[in-house]
C-alpha atoms as a PDB file:
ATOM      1  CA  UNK A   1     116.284-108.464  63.821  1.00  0.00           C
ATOM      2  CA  UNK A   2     118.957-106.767  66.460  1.00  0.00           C
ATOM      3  CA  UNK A   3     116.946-104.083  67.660  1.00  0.00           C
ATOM      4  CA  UNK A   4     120.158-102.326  67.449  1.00  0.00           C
ATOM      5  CA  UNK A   5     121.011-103.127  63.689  1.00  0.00           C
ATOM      6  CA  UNK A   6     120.168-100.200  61.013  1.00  0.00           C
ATOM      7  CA  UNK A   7     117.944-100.870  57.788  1.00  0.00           C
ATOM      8  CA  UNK A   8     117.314 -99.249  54.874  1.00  0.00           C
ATOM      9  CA  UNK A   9     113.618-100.353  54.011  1.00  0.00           C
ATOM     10  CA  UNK A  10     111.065-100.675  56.372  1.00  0.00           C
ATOM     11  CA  UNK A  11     107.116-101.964  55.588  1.00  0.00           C
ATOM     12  CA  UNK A  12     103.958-100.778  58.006  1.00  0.00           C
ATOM     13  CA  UNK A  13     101.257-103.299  57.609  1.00  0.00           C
ATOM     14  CA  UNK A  14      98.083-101.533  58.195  1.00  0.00           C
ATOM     15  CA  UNK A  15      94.611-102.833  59.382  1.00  0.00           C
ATOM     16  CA  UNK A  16      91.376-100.819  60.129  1.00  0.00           C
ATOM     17  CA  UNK A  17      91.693-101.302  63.874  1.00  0.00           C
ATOM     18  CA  UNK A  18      89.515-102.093  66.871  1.00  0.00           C
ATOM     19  CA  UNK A  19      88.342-101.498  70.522  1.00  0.00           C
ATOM     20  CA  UNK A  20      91.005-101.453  73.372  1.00  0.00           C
ATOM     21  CA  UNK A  21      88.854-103.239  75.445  1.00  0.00           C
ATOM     22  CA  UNK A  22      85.554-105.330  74.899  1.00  0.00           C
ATOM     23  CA  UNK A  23      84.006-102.594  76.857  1.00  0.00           C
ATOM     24  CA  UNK A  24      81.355 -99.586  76.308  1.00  0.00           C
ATOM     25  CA  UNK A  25      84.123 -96.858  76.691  1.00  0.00           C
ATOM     26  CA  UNK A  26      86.400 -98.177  74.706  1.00  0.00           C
ATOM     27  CA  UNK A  27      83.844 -98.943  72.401  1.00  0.00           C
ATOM     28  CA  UNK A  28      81.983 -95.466  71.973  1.00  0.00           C
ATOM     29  CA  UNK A  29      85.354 -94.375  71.794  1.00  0.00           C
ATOM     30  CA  UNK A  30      87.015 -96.718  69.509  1.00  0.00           C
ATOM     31  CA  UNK A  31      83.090 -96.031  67.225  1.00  0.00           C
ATOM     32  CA  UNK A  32      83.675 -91.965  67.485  1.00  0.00           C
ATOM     33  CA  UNK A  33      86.950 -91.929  66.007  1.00  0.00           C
ATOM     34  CA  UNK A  34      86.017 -94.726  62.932  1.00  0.00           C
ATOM     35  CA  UNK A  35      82.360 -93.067  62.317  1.00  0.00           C
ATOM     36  CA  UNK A  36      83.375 -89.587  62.579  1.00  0.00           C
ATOM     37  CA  UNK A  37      86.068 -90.307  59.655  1.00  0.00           C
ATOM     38  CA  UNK A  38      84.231 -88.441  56.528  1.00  0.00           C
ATOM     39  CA  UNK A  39      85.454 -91.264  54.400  1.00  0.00           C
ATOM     40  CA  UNK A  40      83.379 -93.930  56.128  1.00  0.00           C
ATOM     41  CA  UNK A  41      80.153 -91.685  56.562  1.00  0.00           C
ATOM     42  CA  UNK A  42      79.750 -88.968  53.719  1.00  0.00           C
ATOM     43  CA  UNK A  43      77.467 -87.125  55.890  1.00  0.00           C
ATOM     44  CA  UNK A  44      77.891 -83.167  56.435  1.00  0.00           C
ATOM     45  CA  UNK A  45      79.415 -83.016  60.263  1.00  0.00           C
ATOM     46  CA  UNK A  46      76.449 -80.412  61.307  1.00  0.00           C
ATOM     47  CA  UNK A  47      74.187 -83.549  60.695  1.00  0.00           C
ATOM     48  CA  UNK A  48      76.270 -85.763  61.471  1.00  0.00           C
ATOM     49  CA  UNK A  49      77.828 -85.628  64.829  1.00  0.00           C
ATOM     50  CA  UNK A  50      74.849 -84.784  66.672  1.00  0.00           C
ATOM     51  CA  UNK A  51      73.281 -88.003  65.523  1.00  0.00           C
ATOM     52  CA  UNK A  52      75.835 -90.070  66.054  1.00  0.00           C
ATOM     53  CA  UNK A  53      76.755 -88.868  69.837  1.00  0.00           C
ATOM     54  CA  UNK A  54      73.184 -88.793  70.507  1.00  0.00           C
ATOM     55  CA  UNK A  55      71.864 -91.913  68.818  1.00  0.00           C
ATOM     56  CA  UNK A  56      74.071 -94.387  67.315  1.00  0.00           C
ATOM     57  CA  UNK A  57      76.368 -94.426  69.695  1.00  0.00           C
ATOM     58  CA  UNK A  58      74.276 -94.915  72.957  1.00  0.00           C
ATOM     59  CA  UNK A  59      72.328 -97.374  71.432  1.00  0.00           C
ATOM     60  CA  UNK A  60      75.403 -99.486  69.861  1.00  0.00           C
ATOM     61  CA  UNK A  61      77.855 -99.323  72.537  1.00  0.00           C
ATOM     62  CA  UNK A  62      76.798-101.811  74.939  1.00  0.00           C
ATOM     63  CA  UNK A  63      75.556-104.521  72.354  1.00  0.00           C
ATOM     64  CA  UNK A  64      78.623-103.956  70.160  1.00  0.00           C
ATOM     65  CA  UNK A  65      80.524-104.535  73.316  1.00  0.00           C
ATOM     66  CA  UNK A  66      78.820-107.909  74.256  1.00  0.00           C
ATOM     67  CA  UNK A  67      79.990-109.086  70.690  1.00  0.00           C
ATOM     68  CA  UNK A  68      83.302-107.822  71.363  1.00  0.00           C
ATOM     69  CA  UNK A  69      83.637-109.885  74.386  1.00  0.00           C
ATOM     70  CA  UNK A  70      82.630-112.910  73.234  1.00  0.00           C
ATOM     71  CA  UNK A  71      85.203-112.864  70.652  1.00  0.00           C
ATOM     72  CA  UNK A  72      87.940-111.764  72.868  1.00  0.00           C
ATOM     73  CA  UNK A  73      90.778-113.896  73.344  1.00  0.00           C
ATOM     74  CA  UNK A  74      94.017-113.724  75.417  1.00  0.00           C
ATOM     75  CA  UNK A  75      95.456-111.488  73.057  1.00  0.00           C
ATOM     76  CA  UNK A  76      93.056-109.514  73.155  1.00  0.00           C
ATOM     77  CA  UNK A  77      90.942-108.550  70.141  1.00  0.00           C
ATOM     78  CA  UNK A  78      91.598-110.889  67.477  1.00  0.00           C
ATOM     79  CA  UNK A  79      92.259-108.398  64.393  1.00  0.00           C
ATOM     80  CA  UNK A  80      94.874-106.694  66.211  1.00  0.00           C
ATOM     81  CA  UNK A  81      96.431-110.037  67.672  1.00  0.00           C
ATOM     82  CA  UNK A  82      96.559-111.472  63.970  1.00  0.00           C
ATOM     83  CA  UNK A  83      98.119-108.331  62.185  1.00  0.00           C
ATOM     84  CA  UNK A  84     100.306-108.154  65.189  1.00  0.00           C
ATOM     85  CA  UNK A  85     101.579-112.150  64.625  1.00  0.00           C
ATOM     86  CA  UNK A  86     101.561-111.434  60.695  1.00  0.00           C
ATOM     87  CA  UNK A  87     103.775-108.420  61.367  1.00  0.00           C
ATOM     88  CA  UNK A  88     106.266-110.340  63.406  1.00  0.00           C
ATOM     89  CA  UNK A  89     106.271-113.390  61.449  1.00  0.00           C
ATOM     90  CA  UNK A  90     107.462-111.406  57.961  1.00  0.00           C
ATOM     91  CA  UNK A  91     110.423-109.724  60.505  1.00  0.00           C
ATOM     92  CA  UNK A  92     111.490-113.319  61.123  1.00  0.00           C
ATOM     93  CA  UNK A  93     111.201-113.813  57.542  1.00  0.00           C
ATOM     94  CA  UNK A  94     112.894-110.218  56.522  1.00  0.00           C
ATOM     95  CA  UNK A  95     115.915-109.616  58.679  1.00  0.00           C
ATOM     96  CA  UNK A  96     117.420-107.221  56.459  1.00  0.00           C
ATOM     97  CA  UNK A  97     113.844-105.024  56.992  1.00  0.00           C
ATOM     98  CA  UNK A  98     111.920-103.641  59.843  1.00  0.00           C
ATOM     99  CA  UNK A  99     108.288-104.797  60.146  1.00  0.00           C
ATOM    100  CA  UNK A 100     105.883-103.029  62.215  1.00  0.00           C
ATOM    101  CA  UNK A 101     101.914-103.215  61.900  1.00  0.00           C
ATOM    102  CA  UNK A 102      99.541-100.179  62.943  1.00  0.00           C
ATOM    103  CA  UNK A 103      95.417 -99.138  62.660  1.00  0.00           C
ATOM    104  CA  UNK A 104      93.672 -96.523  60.981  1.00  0.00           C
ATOM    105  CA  UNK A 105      91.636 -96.163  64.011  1.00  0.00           C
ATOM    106  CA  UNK A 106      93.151 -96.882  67.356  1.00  0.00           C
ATOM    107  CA  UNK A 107      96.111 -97.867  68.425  1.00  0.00           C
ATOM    108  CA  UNK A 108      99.203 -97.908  67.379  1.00  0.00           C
ATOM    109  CA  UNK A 109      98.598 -95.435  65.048  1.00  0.00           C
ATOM    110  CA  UNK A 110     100.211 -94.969  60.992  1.00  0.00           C
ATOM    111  CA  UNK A 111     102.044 -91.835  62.849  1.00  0.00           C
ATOM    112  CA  UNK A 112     103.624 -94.117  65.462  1.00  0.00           C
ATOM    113  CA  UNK A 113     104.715 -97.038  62.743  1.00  0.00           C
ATOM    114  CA  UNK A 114     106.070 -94.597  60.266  1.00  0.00           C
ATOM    115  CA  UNK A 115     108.003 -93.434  62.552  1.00  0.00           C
ATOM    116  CA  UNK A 116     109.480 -96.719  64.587  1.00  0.00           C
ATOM    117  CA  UNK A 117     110.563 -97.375  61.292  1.00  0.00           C
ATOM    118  CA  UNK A 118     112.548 -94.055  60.241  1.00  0.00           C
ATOM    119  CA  UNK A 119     113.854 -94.751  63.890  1.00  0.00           C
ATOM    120  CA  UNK A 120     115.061 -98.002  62.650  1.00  0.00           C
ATOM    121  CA  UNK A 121     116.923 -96.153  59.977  1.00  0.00           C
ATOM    122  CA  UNK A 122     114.636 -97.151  57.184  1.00  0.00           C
ATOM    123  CA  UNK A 123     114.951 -94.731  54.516  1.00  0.00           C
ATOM    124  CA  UNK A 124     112.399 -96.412  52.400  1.00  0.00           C
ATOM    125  CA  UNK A 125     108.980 -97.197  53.586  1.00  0.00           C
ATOM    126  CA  UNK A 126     106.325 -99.660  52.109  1.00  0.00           C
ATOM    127  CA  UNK A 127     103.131 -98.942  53.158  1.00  0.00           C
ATOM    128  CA  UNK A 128     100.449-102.554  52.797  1.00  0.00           C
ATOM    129  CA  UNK A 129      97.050-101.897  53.704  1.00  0.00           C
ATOM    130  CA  UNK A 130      95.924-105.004  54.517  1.00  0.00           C
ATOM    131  CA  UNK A 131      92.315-104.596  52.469  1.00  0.00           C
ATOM    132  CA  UNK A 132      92.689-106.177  49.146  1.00  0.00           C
ATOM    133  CA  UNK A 133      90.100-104.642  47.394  1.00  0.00           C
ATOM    134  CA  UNK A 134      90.311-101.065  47.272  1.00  0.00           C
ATOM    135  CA  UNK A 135      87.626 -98.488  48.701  1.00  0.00           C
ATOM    136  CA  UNK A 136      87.488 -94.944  49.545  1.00  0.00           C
ATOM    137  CA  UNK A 137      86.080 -96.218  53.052  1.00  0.00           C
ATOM    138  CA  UNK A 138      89.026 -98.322  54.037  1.00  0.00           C
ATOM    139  CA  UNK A 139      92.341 -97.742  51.977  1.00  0.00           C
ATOM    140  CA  UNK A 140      91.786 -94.021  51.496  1.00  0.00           C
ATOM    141  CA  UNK A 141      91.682 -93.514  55.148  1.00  0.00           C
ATOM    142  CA  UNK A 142      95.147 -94.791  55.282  1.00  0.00           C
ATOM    143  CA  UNK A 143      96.379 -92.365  52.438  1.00  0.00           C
ATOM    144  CA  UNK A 144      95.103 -89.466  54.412  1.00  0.00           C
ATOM    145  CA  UNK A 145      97.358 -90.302  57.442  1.00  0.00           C
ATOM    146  CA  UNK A 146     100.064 -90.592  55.821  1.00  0.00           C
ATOM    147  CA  UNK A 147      99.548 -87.180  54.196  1.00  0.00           C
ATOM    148  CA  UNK A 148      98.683 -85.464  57.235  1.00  0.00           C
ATOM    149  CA  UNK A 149     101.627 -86.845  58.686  1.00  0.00           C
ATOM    150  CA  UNK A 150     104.277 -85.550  55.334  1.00  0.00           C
ATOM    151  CA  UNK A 151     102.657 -82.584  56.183  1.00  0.00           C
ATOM    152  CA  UNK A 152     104.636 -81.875  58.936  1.00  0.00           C
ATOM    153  CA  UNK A 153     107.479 -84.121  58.443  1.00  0.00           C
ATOM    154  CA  UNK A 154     111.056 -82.360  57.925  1.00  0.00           C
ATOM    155  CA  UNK A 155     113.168 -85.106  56.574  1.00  0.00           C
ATOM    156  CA  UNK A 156     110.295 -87.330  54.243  1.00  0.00           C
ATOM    157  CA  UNK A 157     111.371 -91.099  53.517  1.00  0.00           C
ATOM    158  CA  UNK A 158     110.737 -92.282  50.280  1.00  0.00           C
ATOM    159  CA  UNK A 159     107.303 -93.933  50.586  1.00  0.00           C
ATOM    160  CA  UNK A 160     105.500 -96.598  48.580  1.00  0.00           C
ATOM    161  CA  UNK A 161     101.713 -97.348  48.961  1.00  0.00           C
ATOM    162  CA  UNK A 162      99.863-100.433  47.603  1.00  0.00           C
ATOM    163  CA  UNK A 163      96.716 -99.178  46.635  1.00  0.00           C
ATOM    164  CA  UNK A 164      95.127-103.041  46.155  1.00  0.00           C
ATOM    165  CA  UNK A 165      95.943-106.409  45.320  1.00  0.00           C
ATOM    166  CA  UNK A 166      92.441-108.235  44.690  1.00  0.00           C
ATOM    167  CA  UNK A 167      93.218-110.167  41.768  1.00  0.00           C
ATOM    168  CA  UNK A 168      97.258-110.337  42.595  1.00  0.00           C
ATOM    169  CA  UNK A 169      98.043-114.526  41.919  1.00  0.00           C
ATOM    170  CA  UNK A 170      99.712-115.025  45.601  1.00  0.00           C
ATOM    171  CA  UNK A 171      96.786-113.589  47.210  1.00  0.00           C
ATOM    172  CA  UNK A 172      93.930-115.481  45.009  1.00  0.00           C
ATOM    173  CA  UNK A 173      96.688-118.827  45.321  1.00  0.00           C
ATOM    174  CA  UNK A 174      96.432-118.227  49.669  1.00  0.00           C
ATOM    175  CA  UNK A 175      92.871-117.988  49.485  1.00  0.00           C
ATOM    176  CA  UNK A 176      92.447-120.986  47.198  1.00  0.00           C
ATOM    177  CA  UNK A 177      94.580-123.004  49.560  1.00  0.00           C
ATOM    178  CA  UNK A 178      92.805-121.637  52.874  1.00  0.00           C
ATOM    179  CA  UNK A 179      89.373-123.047  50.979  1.00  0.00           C
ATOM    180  CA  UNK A 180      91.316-126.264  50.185  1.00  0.00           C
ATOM    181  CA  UNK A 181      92.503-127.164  54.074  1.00  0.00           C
ATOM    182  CA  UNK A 182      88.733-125.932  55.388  1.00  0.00           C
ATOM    183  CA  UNK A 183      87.208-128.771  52.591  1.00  0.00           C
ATOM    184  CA  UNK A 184      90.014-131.474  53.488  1.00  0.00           C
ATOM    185  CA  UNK A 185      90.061-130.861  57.450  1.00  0.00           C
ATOM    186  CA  UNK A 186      85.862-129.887  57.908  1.00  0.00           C
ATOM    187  CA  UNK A 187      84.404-131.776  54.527  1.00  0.00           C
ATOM    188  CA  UNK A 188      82.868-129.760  52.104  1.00  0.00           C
ATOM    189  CA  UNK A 189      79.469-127.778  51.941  1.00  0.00           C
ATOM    190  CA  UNK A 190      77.205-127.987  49.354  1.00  0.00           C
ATOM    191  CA  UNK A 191      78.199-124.125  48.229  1.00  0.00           C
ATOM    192  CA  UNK A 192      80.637-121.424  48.519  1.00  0.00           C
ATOM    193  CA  UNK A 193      79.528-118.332  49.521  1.00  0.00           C
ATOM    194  CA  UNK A 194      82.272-115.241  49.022  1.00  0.00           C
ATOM    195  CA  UNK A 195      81.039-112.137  51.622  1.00  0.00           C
ATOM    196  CA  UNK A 196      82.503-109.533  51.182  1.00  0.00           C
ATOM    197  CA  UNK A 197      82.281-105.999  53.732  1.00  0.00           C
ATOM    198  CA  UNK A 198      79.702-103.943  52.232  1.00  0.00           C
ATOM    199  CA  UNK A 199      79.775-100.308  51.605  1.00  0.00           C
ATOM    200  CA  UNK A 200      76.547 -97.829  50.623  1.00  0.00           C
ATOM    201  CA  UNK A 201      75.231 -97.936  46.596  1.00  0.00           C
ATOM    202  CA  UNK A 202      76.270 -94.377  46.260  1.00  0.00           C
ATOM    203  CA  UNK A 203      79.908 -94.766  46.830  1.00  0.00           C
ATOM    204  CA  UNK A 204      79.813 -97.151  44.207  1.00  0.00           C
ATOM    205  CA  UNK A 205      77.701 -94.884  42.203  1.00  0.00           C
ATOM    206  CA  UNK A 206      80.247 -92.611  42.524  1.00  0.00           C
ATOM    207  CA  UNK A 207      83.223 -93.929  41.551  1.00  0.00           C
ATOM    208  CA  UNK A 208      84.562 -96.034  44.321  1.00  0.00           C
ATOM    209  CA  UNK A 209      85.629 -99.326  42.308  1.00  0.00           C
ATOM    210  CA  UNK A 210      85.378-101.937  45.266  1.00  0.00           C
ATOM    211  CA  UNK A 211      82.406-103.445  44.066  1.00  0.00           C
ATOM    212  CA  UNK A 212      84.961-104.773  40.793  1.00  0.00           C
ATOM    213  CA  UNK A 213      87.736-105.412  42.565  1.00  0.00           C
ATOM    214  CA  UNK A 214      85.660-107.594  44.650  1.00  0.00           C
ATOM    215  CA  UNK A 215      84.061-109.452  41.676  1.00  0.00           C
ATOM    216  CA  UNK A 216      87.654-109.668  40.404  1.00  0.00           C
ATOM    217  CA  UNK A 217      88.931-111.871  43.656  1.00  0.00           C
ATOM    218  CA  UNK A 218      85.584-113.849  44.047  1.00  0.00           C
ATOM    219  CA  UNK A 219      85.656-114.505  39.932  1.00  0.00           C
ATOM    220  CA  UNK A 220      89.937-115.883  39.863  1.00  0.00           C
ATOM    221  CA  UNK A 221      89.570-117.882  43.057  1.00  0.00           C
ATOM    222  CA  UNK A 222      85.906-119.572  41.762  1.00  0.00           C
ATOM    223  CA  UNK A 223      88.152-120.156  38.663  1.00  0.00           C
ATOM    224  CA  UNK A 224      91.028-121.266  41.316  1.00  0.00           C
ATOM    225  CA  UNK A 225      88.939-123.520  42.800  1.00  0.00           C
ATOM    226  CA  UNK A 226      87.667-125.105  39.406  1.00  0.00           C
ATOM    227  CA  UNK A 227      83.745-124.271  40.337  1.00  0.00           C
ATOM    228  CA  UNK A 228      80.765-124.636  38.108  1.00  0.00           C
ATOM    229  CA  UNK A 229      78.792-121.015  38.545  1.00  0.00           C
ATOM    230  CA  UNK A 230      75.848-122.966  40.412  1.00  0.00           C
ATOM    231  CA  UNK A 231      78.379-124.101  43.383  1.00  0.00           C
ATOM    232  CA  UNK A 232      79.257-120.311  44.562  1.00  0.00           C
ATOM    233  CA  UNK A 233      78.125-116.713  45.385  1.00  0.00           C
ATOM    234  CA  UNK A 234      79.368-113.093  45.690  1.00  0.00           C
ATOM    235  CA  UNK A 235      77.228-111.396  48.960  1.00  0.00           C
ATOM    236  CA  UNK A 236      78.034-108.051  50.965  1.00  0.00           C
ATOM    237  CA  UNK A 237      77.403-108.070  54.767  1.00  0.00           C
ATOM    238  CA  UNK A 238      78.292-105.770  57.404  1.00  0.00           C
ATOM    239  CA  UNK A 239      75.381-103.054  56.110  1.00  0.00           C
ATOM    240  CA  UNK A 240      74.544 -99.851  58.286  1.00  0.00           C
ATOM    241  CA  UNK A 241      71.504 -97.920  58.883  1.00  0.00           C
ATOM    242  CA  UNK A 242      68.870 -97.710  55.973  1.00  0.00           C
ATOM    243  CA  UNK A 243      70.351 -96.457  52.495  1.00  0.00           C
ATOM    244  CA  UNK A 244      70.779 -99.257  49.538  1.00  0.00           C
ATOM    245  CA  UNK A 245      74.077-100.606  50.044  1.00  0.00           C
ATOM    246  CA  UNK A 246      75.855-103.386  47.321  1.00  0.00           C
ATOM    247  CA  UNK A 247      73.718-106.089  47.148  1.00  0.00           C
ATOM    248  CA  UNK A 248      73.010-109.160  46.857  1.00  0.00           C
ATOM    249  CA  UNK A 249      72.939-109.029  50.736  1.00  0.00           C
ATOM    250  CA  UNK A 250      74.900-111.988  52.655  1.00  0.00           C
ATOM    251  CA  UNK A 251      72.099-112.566  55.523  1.00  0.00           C
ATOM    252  CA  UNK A 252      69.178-112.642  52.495  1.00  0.00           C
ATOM    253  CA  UNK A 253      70.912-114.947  50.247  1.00  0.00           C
ATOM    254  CA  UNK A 254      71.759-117.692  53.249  1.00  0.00           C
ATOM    255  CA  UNK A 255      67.663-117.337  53.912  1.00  0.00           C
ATOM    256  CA  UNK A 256      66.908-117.753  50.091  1.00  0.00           C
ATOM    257  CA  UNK A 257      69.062-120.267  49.823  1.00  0.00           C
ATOM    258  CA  UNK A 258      67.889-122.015  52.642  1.00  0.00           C
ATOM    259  CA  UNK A 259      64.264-121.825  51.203  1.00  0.00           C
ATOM    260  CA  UNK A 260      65.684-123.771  48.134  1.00  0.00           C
ATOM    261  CA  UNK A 261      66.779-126.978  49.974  1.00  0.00           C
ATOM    262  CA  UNK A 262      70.639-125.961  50.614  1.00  0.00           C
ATOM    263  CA  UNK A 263      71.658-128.217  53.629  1.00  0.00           C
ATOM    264  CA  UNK A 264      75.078-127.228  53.833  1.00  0.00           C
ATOM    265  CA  UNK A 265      77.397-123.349  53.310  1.00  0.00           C
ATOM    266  CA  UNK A 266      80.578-122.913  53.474  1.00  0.00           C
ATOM    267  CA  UNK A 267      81.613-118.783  54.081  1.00  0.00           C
ATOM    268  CA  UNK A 268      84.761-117.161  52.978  1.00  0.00           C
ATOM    269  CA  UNK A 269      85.327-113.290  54.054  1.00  0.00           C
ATOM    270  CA  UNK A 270      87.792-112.437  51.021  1.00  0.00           C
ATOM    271  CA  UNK A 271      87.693-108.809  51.850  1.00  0.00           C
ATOM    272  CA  UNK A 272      89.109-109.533  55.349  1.00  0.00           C
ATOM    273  CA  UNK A 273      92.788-109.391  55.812  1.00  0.00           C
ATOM    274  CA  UNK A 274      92.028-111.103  59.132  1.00  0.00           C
ATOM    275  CA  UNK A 275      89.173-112.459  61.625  1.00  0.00           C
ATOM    276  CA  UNK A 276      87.368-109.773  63.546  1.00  0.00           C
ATOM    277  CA  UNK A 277      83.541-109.110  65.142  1.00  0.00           C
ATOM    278  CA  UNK A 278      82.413-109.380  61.268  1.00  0.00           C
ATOM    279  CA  UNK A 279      83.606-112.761  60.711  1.00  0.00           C
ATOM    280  CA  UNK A 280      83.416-114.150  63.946  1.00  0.00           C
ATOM    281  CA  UNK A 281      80.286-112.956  65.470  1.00  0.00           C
ATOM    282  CA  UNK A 282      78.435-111.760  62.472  1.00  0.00           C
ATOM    283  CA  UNK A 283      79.022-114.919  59.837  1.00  0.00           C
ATOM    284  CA  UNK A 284      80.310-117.602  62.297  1.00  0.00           C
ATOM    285  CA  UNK A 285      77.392-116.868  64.856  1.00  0.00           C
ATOM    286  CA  UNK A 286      74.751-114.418  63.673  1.00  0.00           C
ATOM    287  CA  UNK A 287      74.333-115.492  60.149  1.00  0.00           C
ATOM    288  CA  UNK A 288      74.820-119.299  61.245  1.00  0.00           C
ATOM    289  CA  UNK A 289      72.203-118.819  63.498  1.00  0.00           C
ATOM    290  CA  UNK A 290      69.904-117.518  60.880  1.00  0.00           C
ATOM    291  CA  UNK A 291      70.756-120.013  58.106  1.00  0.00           C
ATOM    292  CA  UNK A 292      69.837-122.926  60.664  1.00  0.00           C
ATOM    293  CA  UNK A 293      66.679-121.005  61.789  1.00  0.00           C
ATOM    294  CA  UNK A 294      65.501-121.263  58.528  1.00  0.00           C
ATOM    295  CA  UNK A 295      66.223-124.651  57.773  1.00  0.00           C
ATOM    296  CA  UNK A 296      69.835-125.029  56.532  1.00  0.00           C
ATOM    297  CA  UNK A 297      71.980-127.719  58.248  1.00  0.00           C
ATOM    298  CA  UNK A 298      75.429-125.805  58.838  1.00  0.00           C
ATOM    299  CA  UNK A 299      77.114-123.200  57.982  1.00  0.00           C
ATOM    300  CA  UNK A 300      80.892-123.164  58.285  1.00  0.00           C
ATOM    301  CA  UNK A 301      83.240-120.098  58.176  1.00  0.00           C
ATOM    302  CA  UNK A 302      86.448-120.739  56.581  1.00  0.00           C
ATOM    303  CA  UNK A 303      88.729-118.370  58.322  1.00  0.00           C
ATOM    304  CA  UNK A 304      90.770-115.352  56.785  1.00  0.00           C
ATOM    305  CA  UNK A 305      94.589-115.671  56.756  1.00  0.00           C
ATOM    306  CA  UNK A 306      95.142-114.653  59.887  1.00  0.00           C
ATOM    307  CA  UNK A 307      99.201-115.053  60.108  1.00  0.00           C
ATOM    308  CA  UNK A 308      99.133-118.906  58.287  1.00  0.00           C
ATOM    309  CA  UNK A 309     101.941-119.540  55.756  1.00  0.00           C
ATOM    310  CA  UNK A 310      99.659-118.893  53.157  1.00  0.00           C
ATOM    311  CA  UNK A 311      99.254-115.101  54.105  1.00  0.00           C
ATOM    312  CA  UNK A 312     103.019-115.083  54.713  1.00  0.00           C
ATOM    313  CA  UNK A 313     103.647-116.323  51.235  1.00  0.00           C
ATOM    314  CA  UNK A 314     101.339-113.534  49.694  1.00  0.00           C
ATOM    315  CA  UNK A 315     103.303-110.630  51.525  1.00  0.00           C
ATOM    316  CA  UNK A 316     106.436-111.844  50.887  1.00  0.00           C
ATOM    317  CA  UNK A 317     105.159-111.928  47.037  1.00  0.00           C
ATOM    318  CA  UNK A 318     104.011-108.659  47.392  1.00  0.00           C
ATOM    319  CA  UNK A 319     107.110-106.771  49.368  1.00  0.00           C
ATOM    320  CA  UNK A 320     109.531-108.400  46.572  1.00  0.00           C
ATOM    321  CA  UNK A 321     107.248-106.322  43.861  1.00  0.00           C
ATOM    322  CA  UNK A 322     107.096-103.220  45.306  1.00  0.00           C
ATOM    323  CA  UNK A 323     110.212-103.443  47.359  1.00  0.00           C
ATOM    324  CA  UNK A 324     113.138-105.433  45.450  1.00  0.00           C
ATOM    325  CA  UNK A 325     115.629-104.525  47.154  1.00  0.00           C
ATOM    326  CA  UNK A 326     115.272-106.411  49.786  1.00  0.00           C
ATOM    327  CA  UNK A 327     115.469-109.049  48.237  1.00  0.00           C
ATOM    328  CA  UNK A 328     118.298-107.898  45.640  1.00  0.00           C
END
């Protein structure tokens, strides 16, 4: 697009976010802002805050920074590098549109993308959060900024949100064919397991639907994939501190089932939009490691969609639903 030309629709992809640098500023900083959001830790602040700056933080920021940097690439961290190439691939795609990406935590902000597009001359905004199965703990977040920010806007755009698309076909039909290229290109494991990012019981308990919309994905692409019942699992990773969170857990099933004689796992991350220290470091070296320790053969991760086609193919799905008229 002419960085000159003027559109009327513009679309803000939206992804949690990350650490400027692998490093144990940037970390404690980048940890502060995420942990300190009330919708990822329902804590009262009194309690919270002193823990957290006394505590978690000092004892997390130097090994969360050590996984950090061995996942770092040229671009930096790899969540922001793959929303970033997403972002620019649908503007090659979308001419008539302005694309920009931001993070809920970090930088660049919602604030900064909304407006970069209304400076573009988009008068209608499409708002993706790039989690397909909706929580309070990830897409909510992104619902607040954008209020806080109509708060004190003057001139609002028109503004559409997706709140989820977890069992939309394009997504389940990219995921199927991510599985598909993993089997053809690294041969197949002897099961499929589907880990998903875990949140506490109680959210669930609630109200907060994730733990359906997540059944919803792994159930349509098991069904995609044409898989008997005993050849996959649903598992939530990623937990935090000691309260129940969804189970069954992702590092206890890999142990259990490498206790029953399973040689061979193949791991899909449905309820990442793209790779990131929970994929990379936590299934593709942490829970490797463990599933080998205790007797499996391999374990492969099957990466998320990253900027392939296939995610391309979903968005642009997506954007002509909620946004016809750019295609009209």
């Amino acid at each position: 697009m002419n960085g000159d030309s003027r559109v009327h629709c513009g679309i803000l992809l939206v992804n949690l976010g990350s650490p400027q640098a692998p490093t144990k500023r940037e970390v404690r900083r980048f940890l502060r802002e995420f942990l300190l959001d009330s919708r990822v830790v329902e804590l009262p602040r009194l309690l919270w805050w002193p823990l957290l700056n006394g505590l978690i933080i000092p004892l997390r920021a130097a090994r969360v920074a050590r996984a950090y940097a061995a996942i770092w690439g040229p671009a930096g961290s790899p969540l922001r590098g793959y929303t970033r190439g997403l972002a620019e691939k649908l503007q090659n795609e979308l001419p008539g549109a302005a694309v920009r990406w931001a993070v809920t935590y970090g930088d660049p902000g919602i604030a900064r993308g909304l407006r970069e597009l209304q400076a573009a001359g988009a008068e209608t905004l499409l708002v993706i959060p790039l989690f397909p199965q909706y929580s309070a703990t990830t897409t909510a977040p992104v619902y607040d900024r954008i209020a806080d920010i109509v708060k004190q806007t003057r001139n609002i755009p028109e503004l559409r949100q997706i709140k989820d698309y977890a069992d939309h076909p394009a997504y389940i039909s990219a995921l199927a064919d991510s599985v598909r290229a993993h089997w053809r290109d690294q041969g197949r494991g002897d099961r499929l397991l589907m880990s998903f990012h875990g949140i506490p019981q109680r959210c669930a308990d609630l109200g907060d639907p994730y733990p359906d919309r997540c059944r919803a994905t792994a159930k349509l692409l098991a069904e995609a994939l044409q898989l008997d019942a005993d050849q996959w699992q649903i598992a939530y990773q990623s937990r935090f501190g000691r309260q129940q969170w969804l189970q069954p857990y992702t590092d206890q099933t890999l142990l259990q089932w490498a206790a029953d004689g399973i040689s061979r796992v193949d791991v899909i991350c449905p309820a990442f939009a793209a790779d990131c220290l929970e994929t990379l470091e936590e299934i593709g070296e942490q829970n490797a490691e463990l599933f080998r320790g205790a007797g499996g053969d391999s374990l492969k991760l099957i990466p998320c969609l990253n900027d392939s086609d296939w995610h391309i193919a979903a968005m642009r799905a997506l954007i002509d639903q909620y946004l016809p008229e750019i295609s009209a």
